[in-house]
N, C-alpha and C. Protein backbone atom coordinates (compact mmCIF):
# COMPACT_ATOMS: atom_id res chain seq x y z
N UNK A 1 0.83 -1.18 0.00
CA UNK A 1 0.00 0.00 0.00
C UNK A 1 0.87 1.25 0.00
N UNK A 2 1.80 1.19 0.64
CA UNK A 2 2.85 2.39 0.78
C UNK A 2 3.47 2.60 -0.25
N UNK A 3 3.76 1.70 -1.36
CA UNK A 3 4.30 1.94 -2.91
C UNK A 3 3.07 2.27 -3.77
N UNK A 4 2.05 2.12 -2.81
CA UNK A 4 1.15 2.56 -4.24
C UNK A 4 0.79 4.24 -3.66
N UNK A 5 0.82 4.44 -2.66
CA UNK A 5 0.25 6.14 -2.20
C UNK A 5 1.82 6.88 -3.09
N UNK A 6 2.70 6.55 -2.37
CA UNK A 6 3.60 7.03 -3.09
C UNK A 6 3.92 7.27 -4.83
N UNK A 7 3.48 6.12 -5.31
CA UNK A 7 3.31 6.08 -6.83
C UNK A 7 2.52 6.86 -7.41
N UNK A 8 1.09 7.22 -6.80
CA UNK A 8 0.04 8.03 -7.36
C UNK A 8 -0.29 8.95 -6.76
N UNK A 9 0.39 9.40 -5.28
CA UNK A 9 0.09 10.60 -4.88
C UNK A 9 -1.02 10.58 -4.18
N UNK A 10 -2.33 9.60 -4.20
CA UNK A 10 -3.28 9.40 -3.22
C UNK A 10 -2.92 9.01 -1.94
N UNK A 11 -4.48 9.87 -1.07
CA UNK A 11 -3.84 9.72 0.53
C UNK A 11 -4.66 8.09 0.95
N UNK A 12 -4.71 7.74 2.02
CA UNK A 12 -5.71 6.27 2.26
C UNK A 12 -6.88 6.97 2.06
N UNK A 13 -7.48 8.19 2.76
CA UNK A 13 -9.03 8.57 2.65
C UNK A 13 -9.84 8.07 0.91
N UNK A 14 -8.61 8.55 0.11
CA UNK A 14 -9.11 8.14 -1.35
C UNK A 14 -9.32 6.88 -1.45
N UNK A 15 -8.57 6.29 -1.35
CA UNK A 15 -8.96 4.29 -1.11
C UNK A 15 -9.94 3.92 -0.47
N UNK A 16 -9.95 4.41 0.79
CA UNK A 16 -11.37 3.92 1.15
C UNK A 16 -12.87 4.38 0.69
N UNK A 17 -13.04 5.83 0.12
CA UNK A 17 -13.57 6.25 -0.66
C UNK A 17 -14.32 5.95 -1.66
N UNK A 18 -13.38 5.17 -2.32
CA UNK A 18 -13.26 4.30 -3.79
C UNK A 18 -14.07 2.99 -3.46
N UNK A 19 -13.52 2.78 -2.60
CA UNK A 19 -13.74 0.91 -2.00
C UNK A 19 -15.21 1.09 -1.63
N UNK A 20 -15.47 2.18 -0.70
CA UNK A 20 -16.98 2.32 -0.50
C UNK A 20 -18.22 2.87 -1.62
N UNK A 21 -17.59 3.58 -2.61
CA UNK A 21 -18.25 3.55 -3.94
C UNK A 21 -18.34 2.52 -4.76
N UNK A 22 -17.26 1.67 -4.69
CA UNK A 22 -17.58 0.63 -5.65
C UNK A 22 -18.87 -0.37 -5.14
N UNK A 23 -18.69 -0.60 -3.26
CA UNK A 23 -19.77 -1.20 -3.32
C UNK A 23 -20.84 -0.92 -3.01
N UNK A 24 -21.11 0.28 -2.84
CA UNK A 24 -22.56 0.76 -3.34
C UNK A 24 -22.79 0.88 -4.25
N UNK A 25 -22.20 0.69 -5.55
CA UNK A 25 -22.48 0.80 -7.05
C UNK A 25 -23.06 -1.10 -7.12
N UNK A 26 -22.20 -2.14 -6.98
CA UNK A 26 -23.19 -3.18 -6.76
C UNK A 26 -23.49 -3.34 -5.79
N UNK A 27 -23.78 -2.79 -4.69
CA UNK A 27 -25.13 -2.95 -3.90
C UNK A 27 -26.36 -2.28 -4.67
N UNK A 28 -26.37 -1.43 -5.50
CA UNK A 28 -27.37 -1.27 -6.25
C UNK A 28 -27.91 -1.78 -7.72
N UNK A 29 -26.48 -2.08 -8.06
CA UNK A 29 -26.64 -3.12 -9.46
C UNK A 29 -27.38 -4.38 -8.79
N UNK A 30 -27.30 -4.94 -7.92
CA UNK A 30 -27.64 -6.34 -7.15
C UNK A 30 -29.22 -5.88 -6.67
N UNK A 31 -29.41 -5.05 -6.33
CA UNK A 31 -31.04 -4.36 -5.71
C UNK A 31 -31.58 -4.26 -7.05
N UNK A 32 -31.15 -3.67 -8.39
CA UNK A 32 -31.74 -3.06 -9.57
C UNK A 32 -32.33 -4.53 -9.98
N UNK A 33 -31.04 -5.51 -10.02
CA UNK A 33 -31.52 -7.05 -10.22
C UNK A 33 -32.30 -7.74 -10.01
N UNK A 34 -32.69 -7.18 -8.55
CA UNK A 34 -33.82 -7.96 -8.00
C UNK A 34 -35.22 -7.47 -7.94
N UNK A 35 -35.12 -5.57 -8.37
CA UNK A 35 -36.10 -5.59 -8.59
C UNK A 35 -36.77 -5.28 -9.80
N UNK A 36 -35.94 -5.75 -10.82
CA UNK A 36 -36.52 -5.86 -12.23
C UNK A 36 -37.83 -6.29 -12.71
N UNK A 37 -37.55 -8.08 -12.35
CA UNK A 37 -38.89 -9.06 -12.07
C UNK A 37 -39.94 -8.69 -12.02
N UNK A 38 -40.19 -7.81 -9.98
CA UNK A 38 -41.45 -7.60 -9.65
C UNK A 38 -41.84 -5.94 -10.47
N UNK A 39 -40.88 -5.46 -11.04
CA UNK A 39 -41.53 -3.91 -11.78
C UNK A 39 -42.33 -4.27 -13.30
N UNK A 40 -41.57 -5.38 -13.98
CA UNK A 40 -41.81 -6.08 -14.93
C UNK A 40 -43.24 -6.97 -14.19
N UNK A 41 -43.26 -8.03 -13.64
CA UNK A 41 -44.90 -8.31 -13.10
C UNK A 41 -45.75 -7.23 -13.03
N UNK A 42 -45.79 -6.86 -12.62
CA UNK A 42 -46.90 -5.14 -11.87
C UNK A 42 -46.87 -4.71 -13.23
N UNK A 43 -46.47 -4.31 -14.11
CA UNK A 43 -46.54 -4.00 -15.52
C UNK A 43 -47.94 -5.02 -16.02
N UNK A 44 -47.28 -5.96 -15.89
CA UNK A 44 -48.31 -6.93 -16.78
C UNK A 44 -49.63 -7.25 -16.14
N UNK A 45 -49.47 -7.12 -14.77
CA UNK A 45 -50.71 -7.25 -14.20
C UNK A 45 -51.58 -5.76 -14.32
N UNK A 46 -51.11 -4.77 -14.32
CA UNK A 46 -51.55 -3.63 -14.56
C UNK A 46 -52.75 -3.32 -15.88
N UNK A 47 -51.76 -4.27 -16.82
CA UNK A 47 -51.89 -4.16 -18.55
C UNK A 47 -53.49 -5.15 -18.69
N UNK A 48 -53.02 -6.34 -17.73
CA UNK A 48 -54.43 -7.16 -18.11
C UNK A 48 -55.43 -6.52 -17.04
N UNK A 49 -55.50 -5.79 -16.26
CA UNK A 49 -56.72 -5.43 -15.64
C UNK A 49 -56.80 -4.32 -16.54
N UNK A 50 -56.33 -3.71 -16.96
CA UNK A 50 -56.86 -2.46 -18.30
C UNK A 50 -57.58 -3.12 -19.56
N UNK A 51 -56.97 -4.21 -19.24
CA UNK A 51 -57.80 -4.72 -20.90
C UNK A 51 -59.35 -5.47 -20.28
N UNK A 52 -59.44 -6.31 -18.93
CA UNK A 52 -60.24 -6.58 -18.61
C UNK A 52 -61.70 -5.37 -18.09
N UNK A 53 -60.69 -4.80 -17.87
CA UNK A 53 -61.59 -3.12 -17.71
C UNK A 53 -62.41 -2.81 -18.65
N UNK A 54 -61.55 -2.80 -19.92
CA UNK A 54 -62.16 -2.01 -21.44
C UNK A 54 -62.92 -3.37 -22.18
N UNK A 55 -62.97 -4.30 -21.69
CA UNK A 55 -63.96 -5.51 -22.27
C UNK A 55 -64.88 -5.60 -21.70
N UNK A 56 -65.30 -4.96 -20.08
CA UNK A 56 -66.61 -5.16 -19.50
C UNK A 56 -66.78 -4.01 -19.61
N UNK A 57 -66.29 -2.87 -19.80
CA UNK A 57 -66.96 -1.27 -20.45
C UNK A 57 -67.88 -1.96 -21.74
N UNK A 58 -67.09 -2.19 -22.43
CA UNK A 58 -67.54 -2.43 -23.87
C UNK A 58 -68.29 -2.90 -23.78
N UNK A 59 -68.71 -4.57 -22.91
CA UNK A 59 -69.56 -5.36 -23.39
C UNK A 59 -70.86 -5.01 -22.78
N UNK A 60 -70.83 -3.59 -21.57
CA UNK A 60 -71.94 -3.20 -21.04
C UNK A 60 -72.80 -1.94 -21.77
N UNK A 61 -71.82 -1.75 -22.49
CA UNK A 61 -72.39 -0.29 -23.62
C UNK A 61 -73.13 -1.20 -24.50
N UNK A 62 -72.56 -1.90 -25.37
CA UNK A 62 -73.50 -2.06 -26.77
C UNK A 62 -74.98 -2.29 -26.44
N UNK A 63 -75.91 -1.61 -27.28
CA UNK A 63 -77.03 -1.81 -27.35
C UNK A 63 -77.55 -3.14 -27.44
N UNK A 64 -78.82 -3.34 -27.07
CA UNK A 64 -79.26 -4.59 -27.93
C UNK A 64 -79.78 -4.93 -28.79
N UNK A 65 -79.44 -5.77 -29.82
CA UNK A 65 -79.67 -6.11 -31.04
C UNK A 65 -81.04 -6.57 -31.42
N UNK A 66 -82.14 -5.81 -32.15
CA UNK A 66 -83.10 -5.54 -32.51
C UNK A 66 -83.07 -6.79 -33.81
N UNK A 67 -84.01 -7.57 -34.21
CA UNK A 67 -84.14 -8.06 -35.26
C UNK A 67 -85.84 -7.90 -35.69
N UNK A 68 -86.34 -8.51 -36.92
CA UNK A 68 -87.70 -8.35 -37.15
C UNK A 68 -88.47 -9.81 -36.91
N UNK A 69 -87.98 -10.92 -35.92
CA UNK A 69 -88.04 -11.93 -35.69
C UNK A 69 -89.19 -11.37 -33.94
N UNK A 70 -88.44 -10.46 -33.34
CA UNK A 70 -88.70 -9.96 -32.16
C UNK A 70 -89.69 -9.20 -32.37
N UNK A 71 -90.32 -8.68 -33.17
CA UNK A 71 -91.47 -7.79 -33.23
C UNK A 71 -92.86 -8.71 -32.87
């Protein structure tokens, strides 16, 4: 360690610095990982209650179909 402060002119504060950025960079790559999945689910569950939504809108609007059988 003492050939390397000397070599580059960094004090230890910078090393540890570094060391503690790197692993909060994957501590959050590793969190982003895990919560990909459930953002991706909730998407899709979102998507089919919108479509189940707009199929019982729909199927409660249309009129009813009149023929000359019914008269």
């Amino acid at each position: 360690m003492k050939d390397k402060l000397t070599k580059t002119g960094h004090k230890k504060p910078y090393y540890r610095f570094m060391s503690a950025l790197k692993g909060f960079g994957f501590s959050f790559l590793a969190l982003l990982a895990l919560a990909t999945p459930v953002a991706i689910a909730a998407g899709v569950n979102a998507a089919e209650e919108a479509r189940a939504d707009e199929i019982a809108s729909v199927s409660s609007e249309e009129p009813p179909v009149e023929s000359a059988l019914t008269l």
